[in-house]
PDB file of N, CA and C in Angstrom:
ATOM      1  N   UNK A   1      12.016   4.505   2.387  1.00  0.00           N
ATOM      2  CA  UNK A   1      11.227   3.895   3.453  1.00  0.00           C
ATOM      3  C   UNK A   1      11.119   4.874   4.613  1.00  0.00           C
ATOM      4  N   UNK A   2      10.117   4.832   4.728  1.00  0.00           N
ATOM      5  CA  UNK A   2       9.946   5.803   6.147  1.00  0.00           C
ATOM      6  C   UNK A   2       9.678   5.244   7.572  1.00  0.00           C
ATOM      7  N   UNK A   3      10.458   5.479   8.616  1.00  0.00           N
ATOM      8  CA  UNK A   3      10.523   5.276   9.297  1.00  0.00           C
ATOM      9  C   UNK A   3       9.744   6.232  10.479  1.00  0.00           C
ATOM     10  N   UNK A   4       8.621   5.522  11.728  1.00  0.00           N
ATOM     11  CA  UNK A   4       7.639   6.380  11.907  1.00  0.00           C
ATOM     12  C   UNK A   4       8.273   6.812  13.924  1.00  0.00           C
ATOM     13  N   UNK A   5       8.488   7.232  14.046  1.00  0.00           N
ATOM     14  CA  UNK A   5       9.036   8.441  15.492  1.00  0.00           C
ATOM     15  C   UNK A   5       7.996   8.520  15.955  1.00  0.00           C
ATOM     16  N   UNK A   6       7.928   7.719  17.644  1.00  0.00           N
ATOM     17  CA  UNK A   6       6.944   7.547  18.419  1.00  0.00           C
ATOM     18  C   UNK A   6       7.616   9.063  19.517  1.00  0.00           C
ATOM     19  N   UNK A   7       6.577   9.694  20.066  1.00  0.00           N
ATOM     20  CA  UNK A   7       7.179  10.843  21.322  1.00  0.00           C
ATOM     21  C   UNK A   7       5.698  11.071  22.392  1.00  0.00           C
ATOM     22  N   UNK A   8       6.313  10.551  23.362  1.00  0.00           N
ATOM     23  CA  UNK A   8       5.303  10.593  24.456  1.00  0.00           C
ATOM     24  C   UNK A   8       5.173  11.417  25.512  1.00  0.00           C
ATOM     25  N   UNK A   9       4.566  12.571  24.817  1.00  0.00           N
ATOM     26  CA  UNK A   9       5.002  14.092  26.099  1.00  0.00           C
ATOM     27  C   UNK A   9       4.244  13.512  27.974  1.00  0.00           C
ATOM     28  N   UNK A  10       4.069  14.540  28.331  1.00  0.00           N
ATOM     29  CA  UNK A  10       4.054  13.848  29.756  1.00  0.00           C
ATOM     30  C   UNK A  10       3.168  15.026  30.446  1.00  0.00           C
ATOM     31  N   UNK A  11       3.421  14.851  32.035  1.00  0.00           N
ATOM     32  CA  UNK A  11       2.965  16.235  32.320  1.00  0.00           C
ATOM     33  C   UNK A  11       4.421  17.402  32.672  1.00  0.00           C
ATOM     34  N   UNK A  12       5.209  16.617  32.007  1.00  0.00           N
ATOM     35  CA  UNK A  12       6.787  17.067  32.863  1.00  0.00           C
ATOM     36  C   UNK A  12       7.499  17.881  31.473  1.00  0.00           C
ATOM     37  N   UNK A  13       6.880  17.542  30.214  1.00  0.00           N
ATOM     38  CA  UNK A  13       7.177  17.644  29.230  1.00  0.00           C
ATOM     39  C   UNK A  13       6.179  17.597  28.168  1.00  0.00           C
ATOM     40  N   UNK A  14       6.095  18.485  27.355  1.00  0.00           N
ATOM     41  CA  UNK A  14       4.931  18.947  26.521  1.00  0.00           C
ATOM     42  C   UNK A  14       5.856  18.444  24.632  1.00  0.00           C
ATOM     43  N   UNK A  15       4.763  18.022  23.991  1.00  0.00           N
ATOM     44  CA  UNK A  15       5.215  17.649  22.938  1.00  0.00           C
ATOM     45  C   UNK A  15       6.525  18.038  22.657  1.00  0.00           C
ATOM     46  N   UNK A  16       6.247  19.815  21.914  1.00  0.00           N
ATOM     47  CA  UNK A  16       7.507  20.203  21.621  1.00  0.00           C
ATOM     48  C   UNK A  16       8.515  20.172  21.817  1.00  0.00           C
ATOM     49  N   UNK A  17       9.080  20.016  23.351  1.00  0.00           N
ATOM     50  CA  UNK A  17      10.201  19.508  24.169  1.00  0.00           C
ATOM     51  C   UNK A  17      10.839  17.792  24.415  1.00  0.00           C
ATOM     52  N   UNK A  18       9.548  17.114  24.081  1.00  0.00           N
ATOM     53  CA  UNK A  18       9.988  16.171  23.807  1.00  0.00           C
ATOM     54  C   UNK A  18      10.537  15.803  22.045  1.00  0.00           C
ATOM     55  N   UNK A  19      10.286  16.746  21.202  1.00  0.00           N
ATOM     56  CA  UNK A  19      10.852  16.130  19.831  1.00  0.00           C
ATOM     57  C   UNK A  19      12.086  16.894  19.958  1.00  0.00           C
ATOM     58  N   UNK A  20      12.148  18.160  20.529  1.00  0.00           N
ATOM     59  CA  UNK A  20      13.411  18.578  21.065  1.00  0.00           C
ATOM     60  C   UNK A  20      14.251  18.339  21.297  1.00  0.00           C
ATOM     61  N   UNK A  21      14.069  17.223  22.283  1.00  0.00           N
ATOM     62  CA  UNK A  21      14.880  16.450  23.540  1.00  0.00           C
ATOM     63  C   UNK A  21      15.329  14.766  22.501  1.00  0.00           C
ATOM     64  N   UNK A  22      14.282  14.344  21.529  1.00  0.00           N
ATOM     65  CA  UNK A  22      14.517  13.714  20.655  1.00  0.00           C
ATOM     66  C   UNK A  22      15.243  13.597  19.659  1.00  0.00           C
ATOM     67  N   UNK A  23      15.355  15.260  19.054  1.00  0.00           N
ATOM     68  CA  UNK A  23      15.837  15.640  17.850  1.00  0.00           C
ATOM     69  C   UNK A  23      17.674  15.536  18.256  1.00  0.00           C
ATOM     70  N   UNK A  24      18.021  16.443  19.456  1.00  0.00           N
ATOM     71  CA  UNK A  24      19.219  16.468  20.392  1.00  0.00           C
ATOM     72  C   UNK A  24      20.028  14.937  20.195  1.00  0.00           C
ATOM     73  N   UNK A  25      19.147  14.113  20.926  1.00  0.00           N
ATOM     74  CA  UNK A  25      19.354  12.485  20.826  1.00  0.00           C
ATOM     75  C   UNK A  25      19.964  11.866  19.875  1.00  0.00           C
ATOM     76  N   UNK A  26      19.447  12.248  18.588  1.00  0.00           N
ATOM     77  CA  UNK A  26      19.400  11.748  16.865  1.00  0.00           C
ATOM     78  C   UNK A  26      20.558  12.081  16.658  1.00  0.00           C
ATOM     79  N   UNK A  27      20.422  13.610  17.047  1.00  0.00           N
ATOM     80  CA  UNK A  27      21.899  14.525  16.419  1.00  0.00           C
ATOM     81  C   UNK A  27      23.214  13.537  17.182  1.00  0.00           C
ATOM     82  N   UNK A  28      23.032  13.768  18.358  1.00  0.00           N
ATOM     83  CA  UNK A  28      24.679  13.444  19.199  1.00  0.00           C
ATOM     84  C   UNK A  28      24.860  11.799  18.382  1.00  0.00           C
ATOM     85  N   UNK A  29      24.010  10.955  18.387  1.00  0.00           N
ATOM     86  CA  UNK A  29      24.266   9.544  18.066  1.00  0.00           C
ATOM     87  C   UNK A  29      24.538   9.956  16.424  1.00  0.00           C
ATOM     88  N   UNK A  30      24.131  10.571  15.466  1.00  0.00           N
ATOM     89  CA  UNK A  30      24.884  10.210  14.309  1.00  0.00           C
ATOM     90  C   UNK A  30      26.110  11.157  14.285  1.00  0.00           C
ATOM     91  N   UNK A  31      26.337  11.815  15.323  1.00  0.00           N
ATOM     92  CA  UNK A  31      27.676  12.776  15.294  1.00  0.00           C
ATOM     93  C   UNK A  31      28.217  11.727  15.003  1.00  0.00           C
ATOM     94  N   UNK A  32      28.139  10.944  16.485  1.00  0.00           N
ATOM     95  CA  UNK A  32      29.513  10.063  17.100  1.00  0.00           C
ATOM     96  C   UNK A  32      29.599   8.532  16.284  1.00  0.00           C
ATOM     97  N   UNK A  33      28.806   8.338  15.100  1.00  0.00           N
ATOM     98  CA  UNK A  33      28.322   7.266  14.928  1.00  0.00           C
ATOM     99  C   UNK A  33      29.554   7.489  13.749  1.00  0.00           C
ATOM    100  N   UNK A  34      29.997   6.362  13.569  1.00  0.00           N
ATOM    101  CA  UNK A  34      31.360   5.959  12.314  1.00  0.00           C
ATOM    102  C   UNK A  34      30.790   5.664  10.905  1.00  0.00           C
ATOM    103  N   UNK A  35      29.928   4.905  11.256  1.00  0.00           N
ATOM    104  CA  UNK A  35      29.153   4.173  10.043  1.00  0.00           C
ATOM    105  C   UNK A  35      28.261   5.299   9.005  1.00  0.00           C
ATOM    106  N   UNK A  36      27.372   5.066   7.995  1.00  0.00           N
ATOM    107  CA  UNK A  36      26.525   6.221   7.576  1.00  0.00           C
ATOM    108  C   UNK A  36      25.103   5.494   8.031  1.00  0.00           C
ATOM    109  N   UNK A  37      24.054   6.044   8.360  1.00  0.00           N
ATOM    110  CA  UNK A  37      23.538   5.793   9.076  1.00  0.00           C
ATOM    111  C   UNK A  37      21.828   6.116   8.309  1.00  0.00           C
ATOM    112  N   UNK A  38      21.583   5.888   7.574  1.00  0.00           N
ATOM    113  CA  UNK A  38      20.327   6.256   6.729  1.00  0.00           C
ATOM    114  C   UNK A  38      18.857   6.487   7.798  1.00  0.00           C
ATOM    115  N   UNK A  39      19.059   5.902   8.218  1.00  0.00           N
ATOM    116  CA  UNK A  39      17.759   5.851   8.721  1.00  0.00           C
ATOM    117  C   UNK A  39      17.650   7.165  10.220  1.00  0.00           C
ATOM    118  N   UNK A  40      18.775   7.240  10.638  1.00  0.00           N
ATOM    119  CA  UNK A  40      18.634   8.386  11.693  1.00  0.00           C
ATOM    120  C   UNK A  40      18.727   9.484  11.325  1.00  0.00           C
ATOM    121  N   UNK A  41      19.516   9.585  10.005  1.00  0.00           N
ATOM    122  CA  UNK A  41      19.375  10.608   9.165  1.00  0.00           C
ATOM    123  C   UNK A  41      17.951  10.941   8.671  1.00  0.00           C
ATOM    124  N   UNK A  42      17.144  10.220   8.362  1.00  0.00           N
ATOM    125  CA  UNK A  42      15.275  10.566   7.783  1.00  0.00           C
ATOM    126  C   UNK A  42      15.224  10.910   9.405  1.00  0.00           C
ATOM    127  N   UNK A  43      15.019   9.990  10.250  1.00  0.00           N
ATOM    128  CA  UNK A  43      14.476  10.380  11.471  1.00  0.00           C
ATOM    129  C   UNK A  43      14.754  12.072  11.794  1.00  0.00           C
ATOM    130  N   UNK A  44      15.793  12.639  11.748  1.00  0.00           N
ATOM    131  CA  UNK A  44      16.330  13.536  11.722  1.00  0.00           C
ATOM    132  C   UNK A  44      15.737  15.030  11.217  1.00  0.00           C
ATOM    133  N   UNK A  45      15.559  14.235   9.855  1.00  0.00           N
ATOM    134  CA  UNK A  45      14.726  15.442   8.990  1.00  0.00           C
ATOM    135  C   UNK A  45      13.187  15.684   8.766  1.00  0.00           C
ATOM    136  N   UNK A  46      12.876  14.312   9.930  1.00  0.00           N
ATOM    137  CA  UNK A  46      11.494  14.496  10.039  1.00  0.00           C
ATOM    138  C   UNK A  46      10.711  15.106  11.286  1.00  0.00           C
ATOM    139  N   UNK A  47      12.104  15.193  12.054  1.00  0.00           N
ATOM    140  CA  UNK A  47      11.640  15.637  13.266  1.00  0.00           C
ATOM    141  C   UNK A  47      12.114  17.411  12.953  1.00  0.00           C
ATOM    142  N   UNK A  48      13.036  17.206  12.038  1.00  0.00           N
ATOM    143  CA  UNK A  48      13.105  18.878  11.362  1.00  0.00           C
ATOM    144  C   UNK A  48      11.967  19.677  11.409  1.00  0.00           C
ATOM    145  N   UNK A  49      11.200  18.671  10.244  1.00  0.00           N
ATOM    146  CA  UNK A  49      10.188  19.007   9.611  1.00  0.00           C
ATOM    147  C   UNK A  49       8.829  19.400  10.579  1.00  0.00           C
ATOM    148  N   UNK A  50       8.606  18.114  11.662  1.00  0.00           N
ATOM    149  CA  UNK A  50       7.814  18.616  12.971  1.00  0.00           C
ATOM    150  C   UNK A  50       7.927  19.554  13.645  1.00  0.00           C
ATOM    151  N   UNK A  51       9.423  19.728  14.013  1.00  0.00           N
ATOM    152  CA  UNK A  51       9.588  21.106  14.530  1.00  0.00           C
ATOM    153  C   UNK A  51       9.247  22.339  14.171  1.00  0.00           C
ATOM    154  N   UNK A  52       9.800  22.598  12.775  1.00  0.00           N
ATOM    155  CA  UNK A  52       9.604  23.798  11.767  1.00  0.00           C
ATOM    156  C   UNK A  52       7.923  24.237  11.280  1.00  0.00           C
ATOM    157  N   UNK A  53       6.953  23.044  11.358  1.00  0.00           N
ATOM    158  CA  UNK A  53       5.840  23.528  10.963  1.00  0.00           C
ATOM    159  C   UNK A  53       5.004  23.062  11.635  1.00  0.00           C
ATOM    160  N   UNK A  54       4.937  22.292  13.125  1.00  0.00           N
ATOM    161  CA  UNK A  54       4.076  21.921  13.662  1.00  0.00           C
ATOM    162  C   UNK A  54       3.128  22.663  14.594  1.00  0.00           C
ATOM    163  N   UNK A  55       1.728  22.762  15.051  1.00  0.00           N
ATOM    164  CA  UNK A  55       1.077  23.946  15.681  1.00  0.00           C
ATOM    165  C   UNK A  55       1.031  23.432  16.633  1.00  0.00           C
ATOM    166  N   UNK A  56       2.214  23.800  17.644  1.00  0.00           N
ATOM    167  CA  UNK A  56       2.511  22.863  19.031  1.00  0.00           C
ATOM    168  C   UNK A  56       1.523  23.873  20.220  1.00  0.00           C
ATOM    169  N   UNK A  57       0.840  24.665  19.783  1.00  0.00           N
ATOM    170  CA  UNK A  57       0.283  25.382  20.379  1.00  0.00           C
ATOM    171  C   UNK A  57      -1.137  24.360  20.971  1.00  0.00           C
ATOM    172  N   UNK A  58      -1.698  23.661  19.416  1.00  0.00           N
ATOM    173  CA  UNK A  58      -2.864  23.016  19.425  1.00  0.00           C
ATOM    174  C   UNK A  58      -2.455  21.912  20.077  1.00  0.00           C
ATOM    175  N   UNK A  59      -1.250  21.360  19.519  1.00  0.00           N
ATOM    176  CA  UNK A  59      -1.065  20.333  20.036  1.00  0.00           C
ATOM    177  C   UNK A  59      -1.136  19.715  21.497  1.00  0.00           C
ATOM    178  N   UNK A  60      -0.238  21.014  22.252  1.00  0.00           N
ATOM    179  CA  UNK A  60       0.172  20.653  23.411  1.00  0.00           C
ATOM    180  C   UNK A  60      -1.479  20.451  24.325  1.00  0.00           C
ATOM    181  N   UNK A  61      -2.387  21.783  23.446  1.00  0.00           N
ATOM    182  CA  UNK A  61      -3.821  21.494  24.072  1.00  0.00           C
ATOM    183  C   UNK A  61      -4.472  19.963  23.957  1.00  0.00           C
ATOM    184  N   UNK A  62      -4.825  19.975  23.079  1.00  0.00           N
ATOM    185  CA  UNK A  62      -5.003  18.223  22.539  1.00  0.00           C
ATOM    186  C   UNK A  62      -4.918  17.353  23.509  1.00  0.00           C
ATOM    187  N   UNK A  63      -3.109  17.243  23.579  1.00  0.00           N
ATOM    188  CA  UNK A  63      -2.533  16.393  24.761  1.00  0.00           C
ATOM    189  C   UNK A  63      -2.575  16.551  26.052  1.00  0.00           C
ATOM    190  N   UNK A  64      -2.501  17.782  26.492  1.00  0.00           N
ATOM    191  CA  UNK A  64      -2.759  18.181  27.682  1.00  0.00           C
ATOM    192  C   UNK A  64      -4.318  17.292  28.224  1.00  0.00           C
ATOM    193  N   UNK A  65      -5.242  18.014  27.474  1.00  0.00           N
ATOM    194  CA  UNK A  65      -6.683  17.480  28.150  1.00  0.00           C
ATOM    195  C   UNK A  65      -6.411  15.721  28.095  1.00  0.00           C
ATOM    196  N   UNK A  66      -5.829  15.382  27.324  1.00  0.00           N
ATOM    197  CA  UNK A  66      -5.929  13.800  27.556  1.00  0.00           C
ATOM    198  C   UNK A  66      -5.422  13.516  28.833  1.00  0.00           C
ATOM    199  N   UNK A  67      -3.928  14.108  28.808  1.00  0.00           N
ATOM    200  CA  UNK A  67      -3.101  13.589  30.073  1.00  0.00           C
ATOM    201  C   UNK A  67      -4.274  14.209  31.719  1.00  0.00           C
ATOM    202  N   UNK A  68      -4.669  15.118  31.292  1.00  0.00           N
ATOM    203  CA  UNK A  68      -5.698  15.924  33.060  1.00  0.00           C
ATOM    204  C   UNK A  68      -6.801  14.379  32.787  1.00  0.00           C
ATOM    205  N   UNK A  69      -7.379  14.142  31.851  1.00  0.00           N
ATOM    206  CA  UNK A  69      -8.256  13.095  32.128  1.00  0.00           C
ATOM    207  C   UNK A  69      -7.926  11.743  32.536  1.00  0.00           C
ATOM    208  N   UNK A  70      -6.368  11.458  32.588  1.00  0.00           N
ATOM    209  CA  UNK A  70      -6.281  10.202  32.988  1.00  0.00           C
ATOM    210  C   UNK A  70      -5.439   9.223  32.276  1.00  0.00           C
ATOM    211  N   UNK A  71      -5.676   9.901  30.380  1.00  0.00           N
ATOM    212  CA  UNK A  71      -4.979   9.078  29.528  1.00  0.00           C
ATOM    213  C   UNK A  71      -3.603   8.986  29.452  1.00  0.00           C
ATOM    214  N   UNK A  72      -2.978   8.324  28.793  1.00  0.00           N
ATOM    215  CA  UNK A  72      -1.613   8.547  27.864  1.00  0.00           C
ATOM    216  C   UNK A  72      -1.429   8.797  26.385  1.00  0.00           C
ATOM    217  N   UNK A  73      -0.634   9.706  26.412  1.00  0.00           N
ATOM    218  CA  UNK A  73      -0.716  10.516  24.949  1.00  0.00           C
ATOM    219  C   UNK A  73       0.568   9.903  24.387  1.00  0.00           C
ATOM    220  N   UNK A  74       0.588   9.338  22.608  1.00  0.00           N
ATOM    221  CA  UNK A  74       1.092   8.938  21.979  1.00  0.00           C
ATOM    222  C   UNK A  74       1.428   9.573  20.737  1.00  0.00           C
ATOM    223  N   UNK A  75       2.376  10.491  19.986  1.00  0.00           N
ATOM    224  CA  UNK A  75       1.968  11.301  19.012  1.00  0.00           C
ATOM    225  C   UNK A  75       3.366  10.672  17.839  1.00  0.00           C
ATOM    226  N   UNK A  76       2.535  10.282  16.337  1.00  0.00           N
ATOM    227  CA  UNK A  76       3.446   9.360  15.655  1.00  0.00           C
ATOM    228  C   UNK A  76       3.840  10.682  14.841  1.00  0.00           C
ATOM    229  N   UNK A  77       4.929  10.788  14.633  1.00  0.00           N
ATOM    230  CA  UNK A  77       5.535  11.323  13.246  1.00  0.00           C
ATOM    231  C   UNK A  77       6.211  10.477  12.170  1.00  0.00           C
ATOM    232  N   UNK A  78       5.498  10.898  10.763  1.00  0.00           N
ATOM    233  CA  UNK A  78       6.252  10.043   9.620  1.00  0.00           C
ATOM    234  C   UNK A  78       6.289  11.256   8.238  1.00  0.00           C
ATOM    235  N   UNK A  79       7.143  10.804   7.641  1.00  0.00           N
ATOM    236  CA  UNK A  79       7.069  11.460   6.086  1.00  0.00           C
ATOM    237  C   UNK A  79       6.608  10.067   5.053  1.00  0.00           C
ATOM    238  N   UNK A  80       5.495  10.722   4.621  1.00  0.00           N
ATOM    239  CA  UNK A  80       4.572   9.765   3.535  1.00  0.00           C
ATOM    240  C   UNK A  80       4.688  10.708   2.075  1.00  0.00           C
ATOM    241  N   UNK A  81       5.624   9.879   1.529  1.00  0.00           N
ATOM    242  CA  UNK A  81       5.988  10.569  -0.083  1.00  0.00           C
ATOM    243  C   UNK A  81       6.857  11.937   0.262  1.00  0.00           C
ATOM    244  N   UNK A  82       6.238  12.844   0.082  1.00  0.00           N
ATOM    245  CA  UNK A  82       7.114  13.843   0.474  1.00  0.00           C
ATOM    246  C   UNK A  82       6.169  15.080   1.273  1.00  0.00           C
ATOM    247  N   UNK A  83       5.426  14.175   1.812  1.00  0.00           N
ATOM    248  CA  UNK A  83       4.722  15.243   2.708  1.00  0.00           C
ATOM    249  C   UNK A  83       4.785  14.493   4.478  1.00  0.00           C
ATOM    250  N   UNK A  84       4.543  15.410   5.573  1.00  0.00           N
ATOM    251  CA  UNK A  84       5.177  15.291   7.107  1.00  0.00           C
ATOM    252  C   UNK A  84       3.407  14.796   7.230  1.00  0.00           C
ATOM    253  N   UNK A  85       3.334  13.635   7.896  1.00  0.00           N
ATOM    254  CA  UNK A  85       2.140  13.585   8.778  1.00  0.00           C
ATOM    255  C   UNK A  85       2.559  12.724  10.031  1.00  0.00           C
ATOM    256  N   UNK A  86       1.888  13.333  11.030  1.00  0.00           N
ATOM    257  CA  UNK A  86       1.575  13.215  12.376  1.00  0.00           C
ATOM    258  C   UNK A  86       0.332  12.549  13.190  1.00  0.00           C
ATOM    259  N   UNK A  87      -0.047  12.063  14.063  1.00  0.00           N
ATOM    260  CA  UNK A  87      -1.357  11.579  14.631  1.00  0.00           C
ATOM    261  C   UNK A  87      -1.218  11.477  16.081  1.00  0.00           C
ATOM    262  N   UNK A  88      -1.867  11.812  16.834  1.00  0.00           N
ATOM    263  CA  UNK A  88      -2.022  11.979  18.066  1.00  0.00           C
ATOM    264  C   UNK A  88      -3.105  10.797  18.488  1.00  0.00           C
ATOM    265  N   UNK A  89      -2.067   9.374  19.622  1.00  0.00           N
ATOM    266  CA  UNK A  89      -2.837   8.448  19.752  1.00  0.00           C
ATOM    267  C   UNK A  89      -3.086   8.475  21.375  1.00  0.00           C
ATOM    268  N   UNK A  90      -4.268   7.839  21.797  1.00  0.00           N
ATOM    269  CA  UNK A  90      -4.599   8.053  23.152  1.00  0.00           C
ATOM    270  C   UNK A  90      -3.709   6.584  23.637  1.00  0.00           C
ATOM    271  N   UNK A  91      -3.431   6.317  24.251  1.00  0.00           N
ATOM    272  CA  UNK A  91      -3.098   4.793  24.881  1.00  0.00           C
ATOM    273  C   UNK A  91      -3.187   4.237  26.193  1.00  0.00           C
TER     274      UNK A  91
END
Protein backbone atom coordinates (compact mmCIF):
# COMPACT_ATOMS: atom_id res chain seq x y z
CA UNK A 1 0.00 0.00 0.00
CA UNK A 2 1.30 3.21 -0.72
CA UNK A 3 1.14 5.81 1.22
CA UNK A 4 1.05 9.44 -0.57
CA UNK A 5 3.60 12.49 1.24
CA UNK A 6 2.02 15.83 1.01
CA UNK A 7 5.21 18.86 1.11
CA UNK A 8 4.31 22.40 0.89
CA UNK A 9 7.43 24.50 -0.04
CA UNK A 10 6.92 28.18 0.72
CA UNK A 11 8.74 31.27 -0.08
CA UNK A 12 11.06 30.44 3.01
CA UNK A 13 11.64 27.05 1.67
CA UNK A 14 11.85 25.59 -1.79
CA UNK A 15 10.68 22.02 -2.48
CA UNK A 16 13.90 20.30 -2.07
CA UNK A 17 14.43 21.53 1.46
CA UNK A 18 11.28 20.82 2.41
CA UNK A 19 11.49 16.84 1.56
CA UNK A 20 14.79 17.35 3.25
CA UNK A 21 13.51 18.78 6.27
CA UNK A 22 10.78 15.89 5.86
CA UNK A 23 13.00 13.09 5.11
CA UNK A 24 15.20 14.26 8.63
CA UNK A 25 11.62 14.06 10.43
CA UNK A 26 10.86 10.31 9.17
CA UNK A 27 14.40 9.35 10.02
CA UNK A 28 14.61 10.70 13.86
CA UNK A 29 10.85 9.28 14.55
CA UNK A 30 11.60 5.70 13.31
CA UNK A 31 15.10 5.91 15.05
CA UNK A 32 13.42 6.50 18.34
CA UNK A 33 10.32 4.57 17.55
CA UNK A 34 10.28 0.85 19.54
CA UNK A 35 7.69 -0.65 17.47
CA UNK A 36 8.43 -1.64 13.51
CA UNK A 37 6.87 0.80 11.79
CA UNK A 38 5.93 -0.09 8.00
CA UNK A 39 4.58 2.65 6.80
CA UNK A 40 7.33 5.39 7.75
CA UNK A 41 9.59 3.11 6.51
CA UNK A 42 7.86 3.37 2.56
CA UNK A 43 7.46 7.03 3.44
CA UNK A 44 11.11 7.00 3.88
CA UNK A 45 12.12 5.36 0.72
CA UNK A 46 9.98 7.40 -1.19
CA UNK A 47 11.17 10.46 -0.22
CA UNK A 48 14.67 8.62 -0.99
CA UNK A 49 13.56 8.12 -4.17
CA UNK A 50 12.34 12.04 -4.66
CA UNK A 51 15.38 13.15 -3.51
CA UNK A 52 17.77 10.98 -5.63
CA UNK A 53 15.97 11.62 -8.98
CA UNK A 54 13.86 14.54 -8.76
CA UNK A 55 14.56 17.79 -11.23
CA UNK A 56 14.24 20.17 -8.29
CA UNK A 57 15.68 22.59 -10.57
CA UNK A 58 12.22 22.57 -12.67
CA UNK A 59 10.51 22.09 -9.90
CA UNK A 60 11.40 24.76 -7.65
CA UNK A 61 10.57 26.98 -11.03
CA UNK A 62 7.06 25.57 -11.38
CA UNK A 63 6.44 26.42 -7.74
CA UNK A 64 8.07 29.43 -7.44
CA UNK A 65 5.85 31.24 -10.26
CA UNK A 66 2.78 29.90 -8.46
CA UNK A 67 3.80 31.12 -5.02
CA UNK A 68 4.97 35.15 -6.89
CA UNK A 69 1.32 34.87 -8.31
CA UNK A 70 -0.50 34.51 -5.22
CA UNK A 71 -1.10 30.70 -5.08
CA UNK A 72 -0.27 27.84 -2.74
CA UNK A 73 1.81 25.10 -3.91
CA UNK A 74 1.02 21.48 -2.98
CA UNK A 75 3.45 18.76 -4.34
CA UNK A 76 2.18 14.86 -3.70
CA UNK A 77 4.76 12.14 -3.67
CA UNK A 78 3.78 8.37 -4.03
CA UNK A 79 5.30 5.02 -5.30
CA UNK A 80 2.67 3.39 -7.76
CA UNK A 81 3.88 -0.35 -8.32
CA UNK A 82 7.34 0.19 -8.41
CA UNK A 83 7.72 3.33 -10.05
CA UNK A 84 8.07 7.20 -7.93
CA UNK A 85 5.33 9.63 -9.15
CA UNK A 86 4.86 13.09 -8.04
CA UNK A 87 2.24 16.03 -8.96
CA UNK A 88 2.43 19.48 -8.30
CA UNK A 89 -1.08 20.85 -6.96
CA UNK A 90 -2.06 24.57 -6.92
CA UNK A 91 -4.38 25.14 -3.74
Amino acid sequence: MSHKIELVPDFDHCIETVAKKKYAELTQILLYCKADNDEIAEKLETLRLFLGTADFRKLRSESEKQLIEGESVRFSVWIKGRALKYEMNII
